[in-house]
C-alpha atoms as a PDB file:
ATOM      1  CA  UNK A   1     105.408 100.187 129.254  1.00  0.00           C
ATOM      2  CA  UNK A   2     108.122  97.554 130.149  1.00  0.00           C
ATOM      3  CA  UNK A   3     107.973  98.851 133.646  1.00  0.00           C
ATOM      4  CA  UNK A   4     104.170  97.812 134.402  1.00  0.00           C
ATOM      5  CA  UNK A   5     103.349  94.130 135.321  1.00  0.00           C
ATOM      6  CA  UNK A   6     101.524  92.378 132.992  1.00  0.00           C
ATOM      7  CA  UNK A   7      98.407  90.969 134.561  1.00  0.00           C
ATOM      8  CA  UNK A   8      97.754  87.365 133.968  1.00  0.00           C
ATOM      9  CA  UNK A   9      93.664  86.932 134.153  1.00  0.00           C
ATOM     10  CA  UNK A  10      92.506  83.471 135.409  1.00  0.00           C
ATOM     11  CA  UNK A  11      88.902  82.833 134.646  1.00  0.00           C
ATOM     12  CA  UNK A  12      87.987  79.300 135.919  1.00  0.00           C
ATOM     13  CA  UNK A  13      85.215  78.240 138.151  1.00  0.00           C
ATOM     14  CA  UNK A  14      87.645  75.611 139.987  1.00  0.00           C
ATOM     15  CA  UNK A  15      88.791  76.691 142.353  1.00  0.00           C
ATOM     16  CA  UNK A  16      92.194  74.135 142.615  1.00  0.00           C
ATOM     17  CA  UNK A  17      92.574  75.532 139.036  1.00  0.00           C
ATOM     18  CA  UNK A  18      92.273  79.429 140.289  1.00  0.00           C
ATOM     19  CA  UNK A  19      94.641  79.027 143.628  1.00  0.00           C
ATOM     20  CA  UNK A  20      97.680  76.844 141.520  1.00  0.00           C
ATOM     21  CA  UNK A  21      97.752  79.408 138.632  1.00  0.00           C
ATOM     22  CA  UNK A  22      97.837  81.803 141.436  1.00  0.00           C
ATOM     23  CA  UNK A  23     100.749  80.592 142.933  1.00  0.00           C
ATOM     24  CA  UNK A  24     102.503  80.052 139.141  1.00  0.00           C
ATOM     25  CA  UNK A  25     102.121  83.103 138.064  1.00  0.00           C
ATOM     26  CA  UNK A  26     103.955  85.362 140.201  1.00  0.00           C
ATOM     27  CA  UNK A  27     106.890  82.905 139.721  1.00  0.00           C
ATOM     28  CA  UNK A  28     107.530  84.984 136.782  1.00  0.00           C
ATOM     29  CA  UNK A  29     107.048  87.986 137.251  1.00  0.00           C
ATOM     30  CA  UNK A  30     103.243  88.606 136.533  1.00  0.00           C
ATOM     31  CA  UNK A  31     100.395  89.448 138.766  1.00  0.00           C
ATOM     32  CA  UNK A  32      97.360  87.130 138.371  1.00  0.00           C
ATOM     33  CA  UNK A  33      93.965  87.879 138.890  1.00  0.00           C
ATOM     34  CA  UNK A  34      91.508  85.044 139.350  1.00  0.00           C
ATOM     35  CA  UNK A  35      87.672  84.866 138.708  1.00  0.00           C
ATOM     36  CA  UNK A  36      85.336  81.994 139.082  1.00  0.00           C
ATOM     37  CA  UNK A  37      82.962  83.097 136.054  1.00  0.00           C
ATOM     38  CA  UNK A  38      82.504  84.955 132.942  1.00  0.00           C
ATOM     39  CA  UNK A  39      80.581  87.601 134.379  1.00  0.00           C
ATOM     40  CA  UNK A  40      82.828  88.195 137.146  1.00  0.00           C
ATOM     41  CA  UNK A  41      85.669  88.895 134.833  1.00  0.00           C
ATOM     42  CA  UNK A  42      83.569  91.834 132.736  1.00  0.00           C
ATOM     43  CA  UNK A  43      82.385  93.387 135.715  1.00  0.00           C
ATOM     44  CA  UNK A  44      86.394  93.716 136.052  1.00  0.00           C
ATOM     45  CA  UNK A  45      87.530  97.337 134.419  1.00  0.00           C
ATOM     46  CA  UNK A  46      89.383  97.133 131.233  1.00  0.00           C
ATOM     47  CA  UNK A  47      93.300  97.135 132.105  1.00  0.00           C
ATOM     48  CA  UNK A  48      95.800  99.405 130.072  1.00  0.00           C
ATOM     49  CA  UNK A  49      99.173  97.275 130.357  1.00  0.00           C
ATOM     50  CA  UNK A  50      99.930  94.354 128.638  1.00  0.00           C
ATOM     51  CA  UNK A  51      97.501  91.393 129.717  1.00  0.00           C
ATOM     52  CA  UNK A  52      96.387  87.702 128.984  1.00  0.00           C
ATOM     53  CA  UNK A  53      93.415  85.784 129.729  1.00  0.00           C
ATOM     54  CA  UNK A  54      93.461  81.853 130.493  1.00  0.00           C
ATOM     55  CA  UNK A  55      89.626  80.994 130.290  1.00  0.00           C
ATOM     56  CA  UNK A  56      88.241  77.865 131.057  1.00  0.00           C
ATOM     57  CA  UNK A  57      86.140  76.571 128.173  1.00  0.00           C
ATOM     58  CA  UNK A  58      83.090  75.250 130.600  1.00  0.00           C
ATOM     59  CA  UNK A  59      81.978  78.161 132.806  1.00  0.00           C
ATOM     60  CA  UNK A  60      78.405  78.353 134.284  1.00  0.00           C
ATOM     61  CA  UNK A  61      75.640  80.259 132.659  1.00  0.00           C
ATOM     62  CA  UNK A  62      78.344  82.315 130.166  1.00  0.00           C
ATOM     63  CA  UNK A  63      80.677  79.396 128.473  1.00  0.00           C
ATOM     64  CA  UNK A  64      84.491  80.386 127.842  1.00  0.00           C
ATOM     65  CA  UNK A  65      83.696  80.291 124.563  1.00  0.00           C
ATOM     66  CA  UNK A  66      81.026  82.936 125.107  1.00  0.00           C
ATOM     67  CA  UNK A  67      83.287  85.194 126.746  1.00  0.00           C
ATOM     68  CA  UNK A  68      86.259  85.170 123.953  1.00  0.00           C
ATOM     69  CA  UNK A  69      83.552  86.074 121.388  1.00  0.00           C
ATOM     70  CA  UNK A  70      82.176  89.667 123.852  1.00  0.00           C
ATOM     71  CA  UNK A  71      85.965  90.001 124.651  1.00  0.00           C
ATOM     72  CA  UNK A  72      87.552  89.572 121.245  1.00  0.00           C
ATOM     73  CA  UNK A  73      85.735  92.562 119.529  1.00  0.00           C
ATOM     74  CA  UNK A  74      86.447  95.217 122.776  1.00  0.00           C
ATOM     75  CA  UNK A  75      89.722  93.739 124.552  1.00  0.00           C
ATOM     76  CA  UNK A  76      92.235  93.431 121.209  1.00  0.00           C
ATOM     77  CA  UNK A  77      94.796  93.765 123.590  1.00  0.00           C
ATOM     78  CA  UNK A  78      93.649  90.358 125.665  1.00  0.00           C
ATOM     79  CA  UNK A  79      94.793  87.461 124.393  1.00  0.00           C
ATOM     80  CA  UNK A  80      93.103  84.551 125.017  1.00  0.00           C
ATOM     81  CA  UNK A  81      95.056  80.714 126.366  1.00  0.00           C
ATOM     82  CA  UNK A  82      91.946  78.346 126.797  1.00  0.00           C
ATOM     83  CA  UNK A  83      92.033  75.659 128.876  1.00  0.00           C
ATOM     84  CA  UNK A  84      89.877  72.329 129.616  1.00  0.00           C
ATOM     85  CA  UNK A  85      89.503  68.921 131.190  1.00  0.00           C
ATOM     86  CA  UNK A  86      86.992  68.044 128.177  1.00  0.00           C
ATOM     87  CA  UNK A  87      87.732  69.454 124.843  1.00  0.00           C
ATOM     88  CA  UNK A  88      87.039  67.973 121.780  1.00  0.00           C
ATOM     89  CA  UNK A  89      88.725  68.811 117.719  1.00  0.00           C
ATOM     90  CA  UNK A  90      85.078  71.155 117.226  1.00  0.00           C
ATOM     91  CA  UNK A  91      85.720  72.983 120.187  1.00  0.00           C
ATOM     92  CA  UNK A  92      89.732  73.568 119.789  1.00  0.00           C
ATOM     93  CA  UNK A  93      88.560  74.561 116.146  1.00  0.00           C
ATOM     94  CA  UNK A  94      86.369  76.947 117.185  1.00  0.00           C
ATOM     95  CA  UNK A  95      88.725  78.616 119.899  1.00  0.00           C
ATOM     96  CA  UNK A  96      91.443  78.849 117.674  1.00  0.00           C
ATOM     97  CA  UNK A  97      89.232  80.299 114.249  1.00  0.00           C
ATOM     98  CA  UNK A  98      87.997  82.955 116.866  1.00  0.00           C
ATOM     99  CA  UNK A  99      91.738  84.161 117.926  1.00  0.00           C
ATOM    100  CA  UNK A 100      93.072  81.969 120.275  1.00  0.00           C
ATOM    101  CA  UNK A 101      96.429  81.763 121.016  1.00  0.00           C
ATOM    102  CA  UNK A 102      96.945  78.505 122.570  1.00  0.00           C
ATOM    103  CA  UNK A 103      94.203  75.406 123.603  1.00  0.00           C
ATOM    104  CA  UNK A 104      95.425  73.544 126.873  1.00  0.00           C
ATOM    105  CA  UNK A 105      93.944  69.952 127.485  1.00  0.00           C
ATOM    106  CA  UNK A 106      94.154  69.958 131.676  1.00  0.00           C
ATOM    107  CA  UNK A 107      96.521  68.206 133.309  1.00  0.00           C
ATOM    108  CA  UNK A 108      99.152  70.337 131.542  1.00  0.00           C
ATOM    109  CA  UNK A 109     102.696  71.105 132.476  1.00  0.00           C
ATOM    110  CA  UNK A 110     103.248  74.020 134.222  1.00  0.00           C
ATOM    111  CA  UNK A 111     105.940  75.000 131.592  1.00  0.00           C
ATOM    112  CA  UNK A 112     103.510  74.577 128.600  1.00  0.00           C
ATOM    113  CA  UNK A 113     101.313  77.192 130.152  1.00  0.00           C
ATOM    114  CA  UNK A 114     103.627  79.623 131.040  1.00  0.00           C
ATOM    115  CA  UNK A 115     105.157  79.581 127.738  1.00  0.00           C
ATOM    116  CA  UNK A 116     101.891  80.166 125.791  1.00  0.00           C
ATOM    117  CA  UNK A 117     101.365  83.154 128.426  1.00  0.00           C
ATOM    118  CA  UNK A 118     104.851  84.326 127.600  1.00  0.00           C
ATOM    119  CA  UNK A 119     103.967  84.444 123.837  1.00  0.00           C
ATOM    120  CA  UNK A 120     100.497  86.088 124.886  1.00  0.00           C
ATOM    121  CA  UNK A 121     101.893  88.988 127.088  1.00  0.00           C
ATOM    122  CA  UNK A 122     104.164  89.646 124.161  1.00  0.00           C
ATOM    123  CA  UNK A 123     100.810  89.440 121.649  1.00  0.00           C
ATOM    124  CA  UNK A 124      99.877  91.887 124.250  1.00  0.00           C
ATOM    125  CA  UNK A 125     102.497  94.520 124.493  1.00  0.00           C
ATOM    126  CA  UNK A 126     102.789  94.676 120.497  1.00  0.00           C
ATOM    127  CA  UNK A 127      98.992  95.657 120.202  1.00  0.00           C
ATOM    128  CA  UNK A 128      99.380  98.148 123.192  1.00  0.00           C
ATOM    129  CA  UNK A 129     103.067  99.341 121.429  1.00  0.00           C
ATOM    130  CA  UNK A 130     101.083  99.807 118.164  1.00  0.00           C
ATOM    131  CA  UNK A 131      98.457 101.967 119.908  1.00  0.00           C
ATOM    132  CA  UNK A 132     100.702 104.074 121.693  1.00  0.00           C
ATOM    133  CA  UNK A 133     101.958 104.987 118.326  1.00  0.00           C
ATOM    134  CA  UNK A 134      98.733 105.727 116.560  1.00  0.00           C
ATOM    135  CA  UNK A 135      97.781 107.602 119.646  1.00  0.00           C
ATOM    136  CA  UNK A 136     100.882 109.757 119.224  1.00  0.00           C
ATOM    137  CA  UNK A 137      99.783 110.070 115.589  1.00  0.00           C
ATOM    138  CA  UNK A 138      96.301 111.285 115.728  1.00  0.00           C
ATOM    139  CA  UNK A 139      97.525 113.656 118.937  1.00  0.00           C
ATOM    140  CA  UNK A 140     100.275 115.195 115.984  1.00  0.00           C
ATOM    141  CA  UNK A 141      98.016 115.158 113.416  1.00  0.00           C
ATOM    142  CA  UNK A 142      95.183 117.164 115.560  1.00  0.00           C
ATOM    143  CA  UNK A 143      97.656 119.665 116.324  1.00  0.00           C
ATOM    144  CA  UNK A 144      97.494 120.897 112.452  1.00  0.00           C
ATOM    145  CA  UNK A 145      96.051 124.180 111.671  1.00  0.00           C
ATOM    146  CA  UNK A 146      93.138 123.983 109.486  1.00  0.00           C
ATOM    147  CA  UNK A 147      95.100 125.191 106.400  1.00  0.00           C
ATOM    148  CA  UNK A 148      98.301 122.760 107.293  1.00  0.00           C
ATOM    149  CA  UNK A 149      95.770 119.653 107.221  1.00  0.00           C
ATOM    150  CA  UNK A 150      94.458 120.978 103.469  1.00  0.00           C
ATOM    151  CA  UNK A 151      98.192 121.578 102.313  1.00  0.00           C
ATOM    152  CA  UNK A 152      98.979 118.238 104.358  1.00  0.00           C
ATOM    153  CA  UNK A 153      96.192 116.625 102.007  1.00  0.00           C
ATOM    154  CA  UNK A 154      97.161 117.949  98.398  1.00  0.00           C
ATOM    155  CA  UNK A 155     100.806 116.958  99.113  1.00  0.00           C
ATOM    156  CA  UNK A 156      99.767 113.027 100.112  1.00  0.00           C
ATOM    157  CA  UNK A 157      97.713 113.133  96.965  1.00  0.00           C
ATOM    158  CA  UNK A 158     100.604 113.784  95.093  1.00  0.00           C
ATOM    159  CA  UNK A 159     100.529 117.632  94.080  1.00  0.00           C
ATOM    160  CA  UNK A 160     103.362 119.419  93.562  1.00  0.00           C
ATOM    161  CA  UNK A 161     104.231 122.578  95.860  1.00  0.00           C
ATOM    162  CA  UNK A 162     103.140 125.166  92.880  1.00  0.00           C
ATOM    163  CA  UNK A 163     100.127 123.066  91.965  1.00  0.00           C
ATOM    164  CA  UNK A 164      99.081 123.046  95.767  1.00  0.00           C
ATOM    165  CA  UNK A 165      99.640 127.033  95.623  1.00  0.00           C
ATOM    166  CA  UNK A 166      97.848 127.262  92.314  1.00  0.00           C
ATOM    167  CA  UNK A 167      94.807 125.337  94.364  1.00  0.00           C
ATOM    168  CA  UNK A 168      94.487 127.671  97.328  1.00  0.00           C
ATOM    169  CA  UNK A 169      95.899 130.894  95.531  1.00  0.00           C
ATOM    170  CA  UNK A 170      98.694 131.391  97.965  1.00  0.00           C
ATOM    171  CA  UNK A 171     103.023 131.757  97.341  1.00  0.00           C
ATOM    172  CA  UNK A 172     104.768 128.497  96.557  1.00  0.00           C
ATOM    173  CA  UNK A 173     107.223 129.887  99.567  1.00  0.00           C
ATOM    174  CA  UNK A 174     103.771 129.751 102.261  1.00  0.00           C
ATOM    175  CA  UNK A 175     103.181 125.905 100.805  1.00  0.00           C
ATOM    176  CA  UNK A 176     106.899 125.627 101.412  1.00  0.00           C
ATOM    177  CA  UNK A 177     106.617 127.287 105.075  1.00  0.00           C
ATOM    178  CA  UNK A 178     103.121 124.666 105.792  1.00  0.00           C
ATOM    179  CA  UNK A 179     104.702 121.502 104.730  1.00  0.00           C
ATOM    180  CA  UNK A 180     107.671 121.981 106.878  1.00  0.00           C
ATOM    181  CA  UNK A 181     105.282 122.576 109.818  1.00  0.00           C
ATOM    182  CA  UNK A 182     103.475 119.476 108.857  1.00  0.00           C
ATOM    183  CA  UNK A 183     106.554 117.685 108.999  1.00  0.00           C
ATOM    184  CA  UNK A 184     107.834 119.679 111.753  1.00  0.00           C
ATOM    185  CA  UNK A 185     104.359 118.308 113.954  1.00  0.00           C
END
């Protein structure tokens, strides 16, 4: 995954804000994508690399805030940086309880962004590392035979080879032959 470009997402409807971040961005490597409201950015298609989201917290019609709580449930793999020209404790409280990674008071420096997007991209790339491996997980275990998953079973419960034969009236040397194609898978 290292070799896809993360994809910074800029949801702001400034647009000063959207055109500087869009010149930051690619500084360091990563591609931005702008949007000047909410609804523009879930008409966007889910991405499947590592990605970020910096949301402005006041947004027309659908609030930032608005946005992290339909995104947070779906988009686990979107972190969220908010920033604002007119936060307040409540608000930052709120952001953060919900999954926020960062809360950015505008003006900020350049550097304090881009290191809460560095820390997000990596938020990122763990949750999309972890699902690659439960991916290749449940692709393993669905290659089982029907009588590999019910050995599989017994064994994680704790029965012994000769118990699990006893159970389906088979050799101990077939149990034998099934959990080393379990393991084998």
């Amino acid at each position: 995954m290292s070799h896809l470009t993360p994809i910074v997402f800029v949801v702001d409807d400034d647009v000063s804000v959207r055109e500087s971040l869009e010149l930051l961005v690619p500084c360091e490597g990563w591609q931005p994508e702008t949007f000047a409201s909410a609804q523009e950015f879930l008409d966007h298609p889910r991405v499947h690399i590592p990605n970020c989201l910096v949301l402005d917290v006041s947004l027309p019609s659908l609030t930032g805030l608005d946005l992290q709580r339909l995104v947070a449930g779906e988009r686990t793999d979107t972190p969220i940086i908010f920033i604002t020209g007119h936060g307040d404790v409540p608000m930052t409280v709120q952001a953060m309880k919900a999954g926020a990674v960062e809360f950015l008071t505008k003006p900020f420096h350049d550097d304090v962004l881009l290191t809460a997007i560095r820390a997000a991209l990596e938020r990122s790339r763990v949750v999309f590392s972890l699902e690659e491996e439960m991916r290749v997980l449940r692709d393993r275990y669905a290659s089982l035979s029907q009588r590999e998953h019910q050995v599989m079973s017994l064994v994680v419960s704790g029965l012994l080879n000769k118990q699990v034969a006893g159970e389906f009236g088979i050799s101990e040397i077939t149990v034998k032959a099934h959990r080393g194609k379990v393991m084998q898978k």
